[in-house]
Protein backbone atom coordinates (compact mmCIF):
# COMPACT_ATOMS: atom_id res chain seq x y z
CA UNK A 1 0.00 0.00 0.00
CA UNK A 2 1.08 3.62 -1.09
CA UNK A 3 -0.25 6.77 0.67
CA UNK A 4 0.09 10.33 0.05
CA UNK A 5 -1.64 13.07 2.19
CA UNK A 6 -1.48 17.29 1.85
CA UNK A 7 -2.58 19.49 3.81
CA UNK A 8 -3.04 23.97 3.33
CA UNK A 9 -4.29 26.37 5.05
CA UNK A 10 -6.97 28.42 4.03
CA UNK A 11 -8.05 32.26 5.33
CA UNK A 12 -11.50 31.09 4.87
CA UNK A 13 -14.10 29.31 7.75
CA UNK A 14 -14.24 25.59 7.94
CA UNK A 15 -17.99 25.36 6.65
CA UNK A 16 -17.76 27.20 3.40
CA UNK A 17 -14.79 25.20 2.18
CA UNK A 18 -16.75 21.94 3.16
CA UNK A 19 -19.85 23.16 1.19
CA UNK A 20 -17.56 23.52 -1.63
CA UNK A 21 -16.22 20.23 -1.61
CA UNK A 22 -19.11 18.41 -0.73
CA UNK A 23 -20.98 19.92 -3.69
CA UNK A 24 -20.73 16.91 -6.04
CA UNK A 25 -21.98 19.35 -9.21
CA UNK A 26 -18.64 21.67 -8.17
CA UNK A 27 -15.82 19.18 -7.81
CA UNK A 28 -14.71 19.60 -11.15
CA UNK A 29 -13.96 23.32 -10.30
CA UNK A 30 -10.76 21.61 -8.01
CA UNK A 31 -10.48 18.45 -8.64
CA UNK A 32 -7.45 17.65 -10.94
CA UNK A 33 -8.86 18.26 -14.27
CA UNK A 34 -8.46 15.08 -15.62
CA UNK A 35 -11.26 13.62 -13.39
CA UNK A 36 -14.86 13.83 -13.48
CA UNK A 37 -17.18 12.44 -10.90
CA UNK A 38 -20.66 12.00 -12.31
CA UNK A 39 -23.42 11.35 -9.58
CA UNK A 40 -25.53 8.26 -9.71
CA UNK A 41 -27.35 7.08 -7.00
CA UNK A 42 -25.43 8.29 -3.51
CA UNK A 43 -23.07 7.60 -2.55
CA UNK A 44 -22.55 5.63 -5.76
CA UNK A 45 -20.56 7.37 -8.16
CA UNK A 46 -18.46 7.23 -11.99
CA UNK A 47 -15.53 8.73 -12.15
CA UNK A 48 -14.12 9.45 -15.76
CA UNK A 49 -10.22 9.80 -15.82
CA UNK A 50 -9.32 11.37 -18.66
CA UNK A 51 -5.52 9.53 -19.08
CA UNK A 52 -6.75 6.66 -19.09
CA UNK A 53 -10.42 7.36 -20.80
CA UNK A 54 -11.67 4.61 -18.53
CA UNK A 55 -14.72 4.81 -16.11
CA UNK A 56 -14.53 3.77 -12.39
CA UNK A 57 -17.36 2.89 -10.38
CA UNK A 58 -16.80 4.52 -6.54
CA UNK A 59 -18.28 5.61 -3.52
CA UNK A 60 -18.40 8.91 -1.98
CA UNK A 61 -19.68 10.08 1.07
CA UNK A 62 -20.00 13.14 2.47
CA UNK A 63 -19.96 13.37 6.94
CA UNK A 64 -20.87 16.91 7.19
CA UNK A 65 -20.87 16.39 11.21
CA UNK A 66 -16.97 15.55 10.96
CA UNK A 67 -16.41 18.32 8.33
CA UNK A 68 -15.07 14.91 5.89
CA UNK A 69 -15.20 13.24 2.35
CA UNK A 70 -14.63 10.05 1.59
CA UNK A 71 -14.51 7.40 -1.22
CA UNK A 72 -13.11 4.98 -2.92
CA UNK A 73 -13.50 2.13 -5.81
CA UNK A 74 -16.29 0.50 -5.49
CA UNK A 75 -15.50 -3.10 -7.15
CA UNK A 76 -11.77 -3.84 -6.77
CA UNK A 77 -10.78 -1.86 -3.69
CA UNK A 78 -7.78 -0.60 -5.55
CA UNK A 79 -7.78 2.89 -4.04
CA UNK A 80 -9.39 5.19 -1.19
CA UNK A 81 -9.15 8.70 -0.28
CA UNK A 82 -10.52 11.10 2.10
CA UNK A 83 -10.16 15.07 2.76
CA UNK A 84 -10.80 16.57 6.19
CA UNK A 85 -11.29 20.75 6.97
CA UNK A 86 -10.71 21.58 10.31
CA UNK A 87 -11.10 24.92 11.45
CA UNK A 88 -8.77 26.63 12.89
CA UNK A 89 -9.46 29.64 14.45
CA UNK A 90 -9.30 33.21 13.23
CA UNK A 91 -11.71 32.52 10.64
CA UNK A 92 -8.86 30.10 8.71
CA UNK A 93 -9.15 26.39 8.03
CA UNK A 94 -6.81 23.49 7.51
CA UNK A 95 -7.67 21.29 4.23
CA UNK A 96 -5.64 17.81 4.04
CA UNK A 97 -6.25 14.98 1.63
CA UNK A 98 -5.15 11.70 2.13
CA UNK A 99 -4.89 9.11 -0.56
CA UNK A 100 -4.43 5.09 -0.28
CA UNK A 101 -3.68 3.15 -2.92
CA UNK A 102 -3.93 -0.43 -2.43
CA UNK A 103 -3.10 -1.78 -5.77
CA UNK A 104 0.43 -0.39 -7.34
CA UNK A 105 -0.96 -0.48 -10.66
CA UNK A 106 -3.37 2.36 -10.00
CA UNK A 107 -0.74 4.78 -8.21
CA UNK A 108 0.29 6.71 -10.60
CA UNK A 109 3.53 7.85 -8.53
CA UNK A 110 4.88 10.36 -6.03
CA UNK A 111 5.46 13.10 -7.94
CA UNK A 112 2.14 12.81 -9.90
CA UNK A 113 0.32 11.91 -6.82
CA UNK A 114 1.95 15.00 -5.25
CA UNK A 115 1.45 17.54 -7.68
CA UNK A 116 -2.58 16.77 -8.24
CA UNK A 117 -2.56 17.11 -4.85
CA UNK A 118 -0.88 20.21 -4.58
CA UNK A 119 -2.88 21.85 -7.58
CA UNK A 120 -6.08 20.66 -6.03
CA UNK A 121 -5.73 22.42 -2.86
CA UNK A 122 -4.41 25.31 -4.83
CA UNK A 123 -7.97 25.37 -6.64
CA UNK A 124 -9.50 24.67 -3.74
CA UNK A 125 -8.34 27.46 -1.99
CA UNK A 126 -9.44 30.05 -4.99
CA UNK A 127 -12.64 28.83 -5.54
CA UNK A 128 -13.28 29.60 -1.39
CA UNK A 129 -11.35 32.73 -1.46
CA UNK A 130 -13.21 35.96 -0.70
CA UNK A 131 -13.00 37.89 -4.04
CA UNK A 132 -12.08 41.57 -3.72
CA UNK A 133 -14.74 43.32 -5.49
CA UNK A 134 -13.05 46.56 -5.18
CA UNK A 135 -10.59 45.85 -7.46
């Protein structure tokens, strides 16, 4: 088994960056681009990888009380994942995603892992971020 986590820190409070992620019909907005997650029937989901054009069946659940989502493959157990805002105080939060994978043939590697990690907490973060209307 392979695991990654990241974690950032976000000037924004705890609940709007979990409404964000939680929104199934936003993910794509910071999810790494090449995956889609299309609802089916909760928490059963398909997500599309765009590499690979193949289609995964998953599960994904969303624990609003603990501020966490989770999923994972739904057939072959090959991979699970979970991301977990905490709040921090100050109006800031702390955003870290974990990822498991079970089977080394769906682990597409450390620096791959790392870097769709990295650029989805970066998208994350501005998709939360207060915009400046002022200019």
């Amino acid at each position: 088994m392979t695991e990654y986590e990241r974690s950032r820190t976000m000037s924004v409070e705890p609940e709007q960056v979990f409404d964000q992620v939680a929104d199934i019909g936003r993910m794509g907005d910071w999810l790494p681009e090449a995956l889609h997650v299309h609802a089916e029937e909760l928490p059963a989901v398909t997500v599309h990888e765009d590499r690979s054009d193949e289609d995964t069946s998953a599960l994904l659940r969303a624990r609003r009380e603990q501020m966490r989502l989770e999923w994972g493959t739904r057939d072959q157990g090959a991979y699970t994942g979970w991301l977990q805002v905490a709040g921090i105080g100050g109006g800031a939060s702390e955003v870290t995603v974990h990822l498991s994978f079970f089977d080394g043939s769906h682990d597409p590697g450390e620096k791959a892992v790392g870097d769709a990690l990295d650029t989805s907490l970066r998208r994350l973060e501005e998709q939360v971020r207060p915009r400046d209307d002022a200019g």
